[in-house]
N, C-alpha and C. Protein backbone atom coordinates (compact mmCIF):
# COMPACT_ATOMS: atom_id res chain seq x y z
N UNK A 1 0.84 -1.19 0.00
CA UNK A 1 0.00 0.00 0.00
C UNK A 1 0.88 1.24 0.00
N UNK A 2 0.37 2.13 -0.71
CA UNK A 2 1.28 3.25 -0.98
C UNK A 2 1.18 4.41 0.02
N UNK A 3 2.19 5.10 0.37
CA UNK A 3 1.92 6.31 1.82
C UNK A 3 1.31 7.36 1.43
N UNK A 4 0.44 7.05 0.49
CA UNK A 4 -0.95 8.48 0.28
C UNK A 4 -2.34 8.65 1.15
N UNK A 5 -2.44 9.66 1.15
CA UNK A 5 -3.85 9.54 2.13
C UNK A 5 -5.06 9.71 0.81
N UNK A 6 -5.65 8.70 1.74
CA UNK A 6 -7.05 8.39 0.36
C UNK A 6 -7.72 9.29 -0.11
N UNK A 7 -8.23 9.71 -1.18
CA UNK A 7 -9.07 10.57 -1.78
C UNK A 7 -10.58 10.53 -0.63
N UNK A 8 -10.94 11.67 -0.04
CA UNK A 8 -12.53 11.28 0.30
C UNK A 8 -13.59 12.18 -0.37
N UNK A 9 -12.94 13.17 -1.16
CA UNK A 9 -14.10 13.95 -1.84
C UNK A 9 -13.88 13.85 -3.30
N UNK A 10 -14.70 13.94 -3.83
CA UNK A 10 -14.77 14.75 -5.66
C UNK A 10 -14.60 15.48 -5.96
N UNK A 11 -13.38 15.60 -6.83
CA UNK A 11 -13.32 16.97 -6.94
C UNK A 11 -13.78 17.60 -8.56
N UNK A 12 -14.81 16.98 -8.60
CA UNK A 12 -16.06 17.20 -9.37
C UNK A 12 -17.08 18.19 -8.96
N UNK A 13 -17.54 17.49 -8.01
CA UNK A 13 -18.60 18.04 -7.23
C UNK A 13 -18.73 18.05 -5.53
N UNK A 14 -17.77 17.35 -4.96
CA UNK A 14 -17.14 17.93 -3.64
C UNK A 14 -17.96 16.68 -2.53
N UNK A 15 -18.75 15.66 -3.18
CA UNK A 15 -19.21 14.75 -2.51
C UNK A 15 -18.90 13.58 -2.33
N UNK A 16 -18.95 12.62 -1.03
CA UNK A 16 -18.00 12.17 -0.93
C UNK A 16 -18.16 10.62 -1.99
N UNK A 17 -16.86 10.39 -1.85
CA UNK A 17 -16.27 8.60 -2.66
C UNK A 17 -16.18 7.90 -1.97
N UNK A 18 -16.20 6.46 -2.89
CA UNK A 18 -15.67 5.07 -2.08
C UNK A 18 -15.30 4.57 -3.16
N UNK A 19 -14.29 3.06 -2.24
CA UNK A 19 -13.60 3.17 -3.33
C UNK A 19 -13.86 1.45 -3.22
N UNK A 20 -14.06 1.46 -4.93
CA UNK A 20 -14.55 -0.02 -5.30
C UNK A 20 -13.77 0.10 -6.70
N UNK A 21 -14.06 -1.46 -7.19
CA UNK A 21 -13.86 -1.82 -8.54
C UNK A 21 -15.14 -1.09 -9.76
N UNK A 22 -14.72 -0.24 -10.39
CA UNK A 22 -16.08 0.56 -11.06
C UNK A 22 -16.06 -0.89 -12.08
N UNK A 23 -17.46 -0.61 -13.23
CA UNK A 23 -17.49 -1.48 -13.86
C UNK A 23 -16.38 -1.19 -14.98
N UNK A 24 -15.95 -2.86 -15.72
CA UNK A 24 -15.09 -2.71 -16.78
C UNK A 24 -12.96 -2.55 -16.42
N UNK A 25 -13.18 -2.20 -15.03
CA UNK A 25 -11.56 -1.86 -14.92
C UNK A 25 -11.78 -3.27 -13.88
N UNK A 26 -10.27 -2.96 -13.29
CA UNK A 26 -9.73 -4.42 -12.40
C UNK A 26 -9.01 -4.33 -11.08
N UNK A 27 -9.29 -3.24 -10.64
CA UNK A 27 -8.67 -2.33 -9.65
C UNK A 27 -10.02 -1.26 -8.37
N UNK A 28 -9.63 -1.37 -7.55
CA UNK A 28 -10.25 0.03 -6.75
C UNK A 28 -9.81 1.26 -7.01
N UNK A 29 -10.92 1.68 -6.88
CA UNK A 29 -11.03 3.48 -7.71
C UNK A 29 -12.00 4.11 -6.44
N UNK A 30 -11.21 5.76 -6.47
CA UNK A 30 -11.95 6.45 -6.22
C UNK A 30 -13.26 6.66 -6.42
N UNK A 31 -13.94 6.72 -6.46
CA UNK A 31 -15.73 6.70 -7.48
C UNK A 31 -16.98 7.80 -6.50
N UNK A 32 -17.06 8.47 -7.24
CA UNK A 32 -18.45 9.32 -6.78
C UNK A 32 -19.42 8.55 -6.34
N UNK A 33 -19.84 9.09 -5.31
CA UNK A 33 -21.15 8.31 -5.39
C UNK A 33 -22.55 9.38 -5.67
N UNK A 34 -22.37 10.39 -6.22
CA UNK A 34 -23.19 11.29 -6.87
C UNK A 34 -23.38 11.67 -8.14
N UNK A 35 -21.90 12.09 -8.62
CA UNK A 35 -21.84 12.54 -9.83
C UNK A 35 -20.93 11.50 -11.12
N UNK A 36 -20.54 10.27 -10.42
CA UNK A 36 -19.94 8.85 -10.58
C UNK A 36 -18.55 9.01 -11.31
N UNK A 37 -17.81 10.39 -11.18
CA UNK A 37 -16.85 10.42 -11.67
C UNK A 37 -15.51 9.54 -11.24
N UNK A 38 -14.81 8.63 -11.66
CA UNK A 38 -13.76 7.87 -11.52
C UNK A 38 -12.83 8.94 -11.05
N UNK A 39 -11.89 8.64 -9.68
CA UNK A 39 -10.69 9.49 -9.54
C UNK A 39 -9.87 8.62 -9.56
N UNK A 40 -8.64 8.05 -10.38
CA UNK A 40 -7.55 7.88 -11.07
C UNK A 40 -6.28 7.95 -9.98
N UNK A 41 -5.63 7.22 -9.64
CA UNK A 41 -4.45 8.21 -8.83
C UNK A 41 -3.33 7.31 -9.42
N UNK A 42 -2.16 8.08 -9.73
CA UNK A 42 -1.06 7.35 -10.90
C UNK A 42 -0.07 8.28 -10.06
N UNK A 43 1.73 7.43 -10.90
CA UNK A 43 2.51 7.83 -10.06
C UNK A 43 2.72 8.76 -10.18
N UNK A 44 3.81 9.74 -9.39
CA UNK A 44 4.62 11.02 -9.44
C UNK A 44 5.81 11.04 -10.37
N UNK A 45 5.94 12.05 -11.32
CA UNK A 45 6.93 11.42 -12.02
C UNK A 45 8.14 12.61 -11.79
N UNK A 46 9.41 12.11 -11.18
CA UNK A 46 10.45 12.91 -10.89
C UNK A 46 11.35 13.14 -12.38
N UNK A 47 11.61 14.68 -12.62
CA UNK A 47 12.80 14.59 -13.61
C UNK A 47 14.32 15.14 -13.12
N UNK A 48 15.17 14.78 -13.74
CA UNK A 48 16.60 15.09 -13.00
C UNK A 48 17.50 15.49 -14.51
N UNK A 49 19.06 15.68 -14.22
CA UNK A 49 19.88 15.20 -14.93
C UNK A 49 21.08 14.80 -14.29
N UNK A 50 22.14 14.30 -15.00
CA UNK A 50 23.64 14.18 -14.63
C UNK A 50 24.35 15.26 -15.52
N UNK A 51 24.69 16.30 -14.76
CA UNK A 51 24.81 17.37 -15.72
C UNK A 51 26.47 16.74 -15.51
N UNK A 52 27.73 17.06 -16.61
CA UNK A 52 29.04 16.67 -16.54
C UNK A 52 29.59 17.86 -17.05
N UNK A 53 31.08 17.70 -16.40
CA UNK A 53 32.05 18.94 -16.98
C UNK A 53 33.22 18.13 -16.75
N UNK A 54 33.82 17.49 -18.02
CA UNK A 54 35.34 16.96 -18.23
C UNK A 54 34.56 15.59 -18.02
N UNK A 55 35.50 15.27 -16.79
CA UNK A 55 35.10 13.86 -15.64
C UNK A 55 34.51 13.92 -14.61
N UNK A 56 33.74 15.19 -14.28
CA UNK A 56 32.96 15.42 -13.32
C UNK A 56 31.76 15.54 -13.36
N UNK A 57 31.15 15.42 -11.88
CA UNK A 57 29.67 15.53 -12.02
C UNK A 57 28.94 16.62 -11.50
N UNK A 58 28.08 17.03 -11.45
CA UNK A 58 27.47 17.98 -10.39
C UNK A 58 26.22 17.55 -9.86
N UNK A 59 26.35 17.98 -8.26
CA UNK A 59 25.38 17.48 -7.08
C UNK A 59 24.90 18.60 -6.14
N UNK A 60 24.06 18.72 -6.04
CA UNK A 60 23.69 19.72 -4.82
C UNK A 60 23.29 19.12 -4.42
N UNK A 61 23.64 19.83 -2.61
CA UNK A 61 22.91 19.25 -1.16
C UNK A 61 21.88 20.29 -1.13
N UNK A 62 21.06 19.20 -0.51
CA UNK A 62 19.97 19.66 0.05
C UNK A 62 19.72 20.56 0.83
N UNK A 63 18.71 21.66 0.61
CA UNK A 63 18.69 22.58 1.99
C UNK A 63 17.11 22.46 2.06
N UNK A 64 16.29 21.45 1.96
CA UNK A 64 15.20 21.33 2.15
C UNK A 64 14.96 19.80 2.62
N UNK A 65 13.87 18.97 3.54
CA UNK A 65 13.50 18.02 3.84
C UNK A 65 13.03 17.10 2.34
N UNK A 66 12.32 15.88 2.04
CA UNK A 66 13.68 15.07 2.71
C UNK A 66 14.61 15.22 2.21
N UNK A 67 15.76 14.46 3.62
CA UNK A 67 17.22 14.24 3.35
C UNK A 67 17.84 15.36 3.66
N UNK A 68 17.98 16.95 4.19
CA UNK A 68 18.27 17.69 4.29
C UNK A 68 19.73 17.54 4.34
N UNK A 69 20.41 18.45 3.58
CA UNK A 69 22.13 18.02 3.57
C UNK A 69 22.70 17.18 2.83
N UNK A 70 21.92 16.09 2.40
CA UNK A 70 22.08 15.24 1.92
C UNK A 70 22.85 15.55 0.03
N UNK A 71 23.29 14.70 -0.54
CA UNK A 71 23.73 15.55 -1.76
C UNK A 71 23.04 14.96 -3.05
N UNK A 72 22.55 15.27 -3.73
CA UNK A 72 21.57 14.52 -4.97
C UNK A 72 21.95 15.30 -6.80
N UNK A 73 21.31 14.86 -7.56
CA UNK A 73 21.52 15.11 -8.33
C UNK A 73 20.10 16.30 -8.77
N UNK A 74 20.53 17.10 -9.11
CA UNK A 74 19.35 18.45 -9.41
C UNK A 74 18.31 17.68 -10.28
N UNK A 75 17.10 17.35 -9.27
CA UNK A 75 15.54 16.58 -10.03
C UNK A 75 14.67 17.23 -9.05
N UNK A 76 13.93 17.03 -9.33
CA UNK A 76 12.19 17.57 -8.75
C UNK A 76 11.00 16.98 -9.63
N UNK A 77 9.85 17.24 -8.78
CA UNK A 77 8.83 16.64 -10.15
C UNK A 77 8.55 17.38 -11.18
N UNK A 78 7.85 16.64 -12.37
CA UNK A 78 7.38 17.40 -13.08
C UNK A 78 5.83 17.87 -12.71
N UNK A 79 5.99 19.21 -13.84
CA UNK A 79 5.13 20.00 -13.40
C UNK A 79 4.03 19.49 -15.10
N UNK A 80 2.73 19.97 -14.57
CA UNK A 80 1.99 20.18 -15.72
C UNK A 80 2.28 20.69 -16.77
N UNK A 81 2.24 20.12 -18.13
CA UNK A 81 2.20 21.58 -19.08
C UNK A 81 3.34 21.04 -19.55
N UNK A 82 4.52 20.26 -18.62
CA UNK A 82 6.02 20.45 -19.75
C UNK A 82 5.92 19.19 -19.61
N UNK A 83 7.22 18.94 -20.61
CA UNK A 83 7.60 17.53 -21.01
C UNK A 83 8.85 17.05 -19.76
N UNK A 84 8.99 15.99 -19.85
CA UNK A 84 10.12 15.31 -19.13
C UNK A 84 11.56 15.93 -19.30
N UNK A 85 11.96 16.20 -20.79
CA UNK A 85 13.14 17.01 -20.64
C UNK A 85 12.94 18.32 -20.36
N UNK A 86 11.81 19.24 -20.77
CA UNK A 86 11.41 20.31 -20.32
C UNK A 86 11.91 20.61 -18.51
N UNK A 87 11.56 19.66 -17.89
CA UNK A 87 11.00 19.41 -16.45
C UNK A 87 12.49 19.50 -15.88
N UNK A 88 13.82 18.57 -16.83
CA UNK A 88 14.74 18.89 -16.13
C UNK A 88 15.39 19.92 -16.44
N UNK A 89 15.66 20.24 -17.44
CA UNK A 89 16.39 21.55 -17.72
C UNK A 89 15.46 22.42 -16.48
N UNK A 90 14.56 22.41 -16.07
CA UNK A 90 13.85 23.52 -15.13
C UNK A 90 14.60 23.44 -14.01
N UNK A 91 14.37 21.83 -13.67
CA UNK A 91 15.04 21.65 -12.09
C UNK A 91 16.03 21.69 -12.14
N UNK A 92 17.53 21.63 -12.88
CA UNK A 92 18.88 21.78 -12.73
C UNK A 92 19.18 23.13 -12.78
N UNK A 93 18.20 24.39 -13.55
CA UNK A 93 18.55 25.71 -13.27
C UNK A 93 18.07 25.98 -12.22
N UNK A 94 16.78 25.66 -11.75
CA UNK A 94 15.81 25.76 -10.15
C UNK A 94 17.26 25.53 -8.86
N UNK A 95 17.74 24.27 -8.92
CA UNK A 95 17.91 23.87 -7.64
C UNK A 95 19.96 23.97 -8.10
N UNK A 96 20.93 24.41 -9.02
CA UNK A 96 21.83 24.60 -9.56
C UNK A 96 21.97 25.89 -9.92
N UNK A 97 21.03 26.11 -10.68
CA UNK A 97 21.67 27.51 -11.46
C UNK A 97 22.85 27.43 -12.27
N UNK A 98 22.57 26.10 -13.32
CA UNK A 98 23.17 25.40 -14.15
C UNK A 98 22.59 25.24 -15.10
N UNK A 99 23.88 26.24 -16.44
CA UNK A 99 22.99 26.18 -17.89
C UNK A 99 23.47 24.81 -18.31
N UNK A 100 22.58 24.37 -19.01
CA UNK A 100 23.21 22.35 -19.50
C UNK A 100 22.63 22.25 -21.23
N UNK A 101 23.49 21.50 -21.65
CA UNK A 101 22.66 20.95 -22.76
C UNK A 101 22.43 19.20 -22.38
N UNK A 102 21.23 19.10 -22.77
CA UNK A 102 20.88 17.77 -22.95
C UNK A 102 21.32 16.64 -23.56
N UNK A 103 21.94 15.60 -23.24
CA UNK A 103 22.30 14.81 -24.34
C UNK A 103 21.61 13.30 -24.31
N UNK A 104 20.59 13.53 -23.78
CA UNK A 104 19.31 12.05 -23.80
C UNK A 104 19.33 11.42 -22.85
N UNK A 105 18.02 10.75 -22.86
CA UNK A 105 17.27 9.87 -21.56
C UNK A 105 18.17 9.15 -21.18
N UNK A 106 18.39 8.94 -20.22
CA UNK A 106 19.61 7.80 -19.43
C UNK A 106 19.16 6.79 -18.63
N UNK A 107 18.27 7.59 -17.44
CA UNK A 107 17.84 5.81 -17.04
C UNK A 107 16.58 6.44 -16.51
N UNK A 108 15.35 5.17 -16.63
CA UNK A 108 14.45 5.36 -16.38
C UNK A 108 14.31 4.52 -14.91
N UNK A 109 13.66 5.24 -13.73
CA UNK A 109 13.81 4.41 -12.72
C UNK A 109 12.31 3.93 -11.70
N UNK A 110 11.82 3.05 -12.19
CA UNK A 110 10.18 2.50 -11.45
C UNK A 110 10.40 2.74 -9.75
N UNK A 111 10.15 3.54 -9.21
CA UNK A 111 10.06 3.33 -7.25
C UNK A 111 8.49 3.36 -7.20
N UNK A 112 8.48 1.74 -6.93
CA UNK A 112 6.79 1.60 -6.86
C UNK A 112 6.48 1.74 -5.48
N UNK A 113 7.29 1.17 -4.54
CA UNK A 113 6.78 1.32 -3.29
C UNK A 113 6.26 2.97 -2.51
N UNK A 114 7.16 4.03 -3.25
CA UNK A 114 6.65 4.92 -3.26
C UNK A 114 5.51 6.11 -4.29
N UNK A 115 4.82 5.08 -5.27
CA UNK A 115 4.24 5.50 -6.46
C UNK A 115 4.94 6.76 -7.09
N UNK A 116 6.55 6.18 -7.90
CA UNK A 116 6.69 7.86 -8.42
C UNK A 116 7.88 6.61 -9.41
N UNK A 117 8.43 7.35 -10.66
CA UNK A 117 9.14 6.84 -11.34
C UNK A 117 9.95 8.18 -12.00
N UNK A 118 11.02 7.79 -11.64
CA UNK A 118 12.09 8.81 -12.07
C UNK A 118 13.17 8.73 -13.29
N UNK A 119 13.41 9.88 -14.04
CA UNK A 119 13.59 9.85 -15.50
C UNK A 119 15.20 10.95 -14.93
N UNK A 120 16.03 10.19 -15.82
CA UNK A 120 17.37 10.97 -15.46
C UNK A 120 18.16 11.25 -16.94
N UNK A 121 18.10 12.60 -17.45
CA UNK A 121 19.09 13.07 -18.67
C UNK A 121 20.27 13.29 -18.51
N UNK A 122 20.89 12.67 -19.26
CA UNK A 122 22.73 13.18 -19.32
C UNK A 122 22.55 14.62 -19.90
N UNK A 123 23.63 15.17 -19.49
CA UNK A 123 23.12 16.72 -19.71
C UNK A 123 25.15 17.44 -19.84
N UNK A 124 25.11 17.87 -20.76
CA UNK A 124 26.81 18.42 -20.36
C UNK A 124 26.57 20.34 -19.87
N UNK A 125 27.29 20.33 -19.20
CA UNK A 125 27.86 21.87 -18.52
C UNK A 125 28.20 23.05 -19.53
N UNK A 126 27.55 23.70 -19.85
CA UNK A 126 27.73 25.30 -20.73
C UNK A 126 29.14 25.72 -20.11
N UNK A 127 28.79 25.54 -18.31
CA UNK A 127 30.19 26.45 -17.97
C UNK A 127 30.73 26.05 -16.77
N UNK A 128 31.12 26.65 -15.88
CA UNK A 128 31.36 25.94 -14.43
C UNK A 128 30.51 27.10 -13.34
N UNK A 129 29.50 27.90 -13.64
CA UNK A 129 29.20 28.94 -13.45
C UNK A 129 27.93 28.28 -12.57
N UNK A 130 27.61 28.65 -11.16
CA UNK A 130 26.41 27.82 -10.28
C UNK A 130 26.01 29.11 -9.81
N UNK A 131 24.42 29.12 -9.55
CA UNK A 131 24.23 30.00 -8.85
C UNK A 131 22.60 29.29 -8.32
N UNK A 132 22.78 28.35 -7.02
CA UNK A 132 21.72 27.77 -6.75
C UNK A 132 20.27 28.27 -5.71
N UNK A 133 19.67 27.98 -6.38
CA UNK A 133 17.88 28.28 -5.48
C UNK A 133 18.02 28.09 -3.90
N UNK A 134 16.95 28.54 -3.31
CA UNK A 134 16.39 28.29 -2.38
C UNK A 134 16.64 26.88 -2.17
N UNK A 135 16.17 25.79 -2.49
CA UNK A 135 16.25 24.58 -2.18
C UNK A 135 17.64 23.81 -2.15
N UNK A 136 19.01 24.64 -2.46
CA UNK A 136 20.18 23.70 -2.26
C UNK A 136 21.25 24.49 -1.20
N UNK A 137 22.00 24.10 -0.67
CA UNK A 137 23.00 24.76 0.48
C UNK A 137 24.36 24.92 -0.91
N UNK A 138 24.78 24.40 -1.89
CA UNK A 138 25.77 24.38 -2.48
C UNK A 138 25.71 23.46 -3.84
N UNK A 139 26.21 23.62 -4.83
CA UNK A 139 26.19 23.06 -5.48
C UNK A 139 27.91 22.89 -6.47
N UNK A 140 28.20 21.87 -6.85
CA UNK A 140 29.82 21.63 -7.00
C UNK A 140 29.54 20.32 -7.44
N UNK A 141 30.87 20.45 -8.22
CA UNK A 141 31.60 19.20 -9.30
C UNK A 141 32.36 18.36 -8.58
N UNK A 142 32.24 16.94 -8.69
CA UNK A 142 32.93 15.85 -7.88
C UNK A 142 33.22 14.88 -8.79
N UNK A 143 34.50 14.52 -9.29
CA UNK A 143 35.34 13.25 -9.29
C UNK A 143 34.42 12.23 -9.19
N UNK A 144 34.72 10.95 -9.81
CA UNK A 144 34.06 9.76 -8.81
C UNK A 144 34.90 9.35 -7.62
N UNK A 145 35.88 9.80 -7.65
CA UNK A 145 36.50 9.10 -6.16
C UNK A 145 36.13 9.95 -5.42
N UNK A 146 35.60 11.18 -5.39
CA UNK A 146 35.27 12.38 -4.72
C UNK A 146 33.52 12.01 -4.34
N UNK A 147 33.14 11.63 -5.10
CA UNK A 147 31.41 11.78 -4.45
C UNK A 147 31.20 10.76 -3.05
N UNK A 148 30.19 12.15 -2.44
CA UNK A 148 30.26 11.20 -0.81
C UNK A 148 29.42 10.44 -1.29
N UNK A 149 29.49 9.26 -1.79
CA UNK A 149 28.49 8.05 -1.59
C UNK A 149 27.88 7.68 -0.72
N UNK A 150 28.17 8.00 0.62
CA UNK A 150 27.38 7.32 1.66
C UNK A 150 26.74 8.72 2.47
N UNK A 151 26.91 10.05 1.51
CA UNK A 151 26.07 10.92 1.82
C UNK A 151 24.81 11.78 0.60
N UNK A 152 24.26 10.09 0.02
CA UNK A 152 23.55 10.64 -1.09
C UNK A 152 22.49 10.59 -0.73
N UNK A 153 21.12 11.37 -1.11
CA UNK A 153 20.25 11.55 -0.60
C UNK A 153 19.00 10.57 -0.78
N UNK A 154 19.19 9.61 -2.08
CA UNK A 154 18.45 8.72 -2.75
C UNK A 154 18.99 7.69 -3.31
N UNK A 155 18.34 6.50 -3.34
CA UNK A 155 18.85 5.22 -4.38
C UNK A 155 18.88 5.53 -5.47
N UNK A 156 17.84 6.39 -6.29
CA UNK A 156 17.76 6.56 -7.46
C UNK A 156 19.32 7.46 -7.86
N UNK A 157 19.40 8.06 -6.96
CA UNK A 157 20.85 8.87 -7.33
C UNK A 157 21.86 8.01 -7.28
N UNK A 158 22.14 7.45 -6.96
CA UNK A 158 23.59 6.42 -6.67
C UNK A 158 23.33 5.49 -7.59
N UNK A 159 21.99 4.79 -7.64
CA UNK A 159 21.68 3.99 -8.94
C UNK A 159 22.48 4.74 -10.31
N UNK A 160 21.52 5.72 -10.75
CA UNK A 160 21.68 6.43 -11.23
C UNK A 160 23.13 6.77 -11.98
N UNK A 161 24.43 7.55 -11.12
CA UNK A 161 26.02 7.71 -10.60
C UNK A 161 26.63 6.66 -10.70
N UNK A 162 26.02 5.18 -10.13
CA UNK A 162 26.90 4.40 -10.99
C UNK A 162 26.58 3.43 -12.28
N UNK A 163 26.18 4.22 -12.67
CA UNK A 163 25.75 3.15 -14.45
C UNK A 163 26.47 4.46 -15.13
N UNK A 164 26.24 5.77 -14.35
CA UNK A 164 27.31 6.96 -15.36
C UNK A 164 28.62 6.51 -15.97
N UNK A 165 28.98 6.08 -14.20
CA UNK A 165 30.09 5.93 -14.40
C UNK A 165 30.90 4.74 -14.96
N UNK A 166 30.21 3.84 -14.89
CA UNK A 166 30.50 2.53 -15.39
C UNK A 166 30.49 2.51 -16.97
N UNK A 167 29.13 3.15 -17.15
CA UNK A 167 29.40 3.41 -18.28
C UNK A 167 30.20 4.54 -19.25
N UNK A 168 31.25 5.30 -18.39
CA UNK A 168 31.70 6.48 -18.86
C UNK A 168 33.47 5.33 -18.88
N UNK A 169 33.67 4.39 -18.41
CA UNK A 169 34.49 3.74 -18.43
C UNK A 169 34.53 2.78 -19.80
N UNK A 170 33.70 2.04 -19.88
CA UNK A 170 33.50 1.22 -20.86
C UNK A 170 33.75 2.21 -22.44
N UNK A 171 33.04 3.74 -22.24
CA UNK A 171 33.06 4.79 -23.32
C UNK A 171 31.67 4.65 -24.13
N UNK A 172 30.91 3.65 -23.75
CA UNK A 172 29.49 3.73 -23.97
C UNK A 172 28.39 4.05 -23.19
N UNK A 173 27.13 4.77 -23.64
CA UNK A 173 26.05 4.96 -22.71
C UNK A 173 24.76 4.92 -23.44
N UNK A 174 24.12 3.88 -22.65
CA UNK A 174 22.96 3.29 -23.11
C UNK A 174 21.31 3.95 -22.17
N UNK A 175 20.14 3.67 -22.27
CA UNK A 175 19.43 4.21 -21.77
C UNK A 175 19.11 2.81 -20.68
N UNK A 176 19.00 2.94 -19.21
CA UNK A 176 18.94 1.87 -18.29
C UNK A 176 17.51 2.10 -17.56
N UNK A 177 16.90 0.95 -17.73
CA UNK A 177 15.59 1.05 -17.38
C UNK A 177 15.41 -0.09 -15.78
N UNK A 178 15.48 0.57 -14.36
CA UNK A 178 15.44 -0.21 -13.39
C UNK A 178 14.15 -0.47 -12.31
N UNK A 179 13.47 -1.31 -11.84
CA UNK A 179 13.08 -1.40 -10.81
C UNK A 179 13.30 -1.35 -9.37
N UNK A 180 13.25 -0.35 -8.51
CA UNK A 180 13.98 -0.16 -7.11
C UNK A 180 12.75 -0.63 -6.31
């Protein structure tokens, strides 16, 4: 069961739901019991990148819950309205203040236990130039022998950091699609 708190109103018409199998689907649903509108609830979808400069990476720590301090790779969710790469170029200038170019989907990552699936772009560095948001304490380029690994803020990030790098060794990079 997922850590959401249940839908109890419509936000149709503001009366309350229960939640059954409607006809035709195979699942419990939100469901009106007035105006019989189906409420839907699907995952959160996080976008990020691995922005690089040379052999390095860039990470900002956290200056917001969770994980506070912690060091991650510049992602947030997406927002309405934009696309997945849209979403990260937002959050790496949002939480970095890092111009990037994109250089394609890298790994796609399922976290079902927490209903959200996270999408990570390789992204290269315009410059070495940071100037980060509200939401990070610092943001800086790390080596792989340099990244605190055991001060990352997420699986998906370290997942993530090492297929970079593994694959920045080999000299190939493929798009990695994981279940956490």
């Amino acid at each position: 069961m997922l850590p959401r708190a249940p839908i109890k109103h419509c936000r149709q018409c503001g009366q309350p739901v229960a939640y059954r199998v409607p006809e035709g689907d195979n699942r419990e649903r939100a469901v009106c019991g007035s105006c019989t509108t189906i409420h839907y609830e699907n995952p959160l979808n996080v976008v990020g990148t691995v922005p690089v400069w040379e052999d390095q990476v860039l990470l900002c720590r956290r200056n917001i819950e969770p994980r506070h301090g912690f060091w991650t790779l510049p992602a947030g969710f997406l927002e309405l309205g934009e696309s997945t790469a849209a979403g990260a170029l937002r959050e790496t200038d949002e939480e970095a203040g890092a111009r990037i170019e994109l250089e394609g989907l890298y790994t796609v990552m399922n976290v079902v236990r927490v209903g959200q699936v996270h999408f990570y772009y390789r992204a290269r560095l315009c410059d070495t130039h940071f100037d980060p948001g509200p939401e990070t304490i610092e943001a800086r380029l790390f080596r792989e022998h340099e990244v605190p690994w055991e001060q990352l803020a997420f699986r998906t990030v370290r997942e993530t950091l090492e297929r970079y790098f593994a694959d920045r060794s080999r000299g190939s990079f493929g798009l990695h699609c994981v279940d956490l």
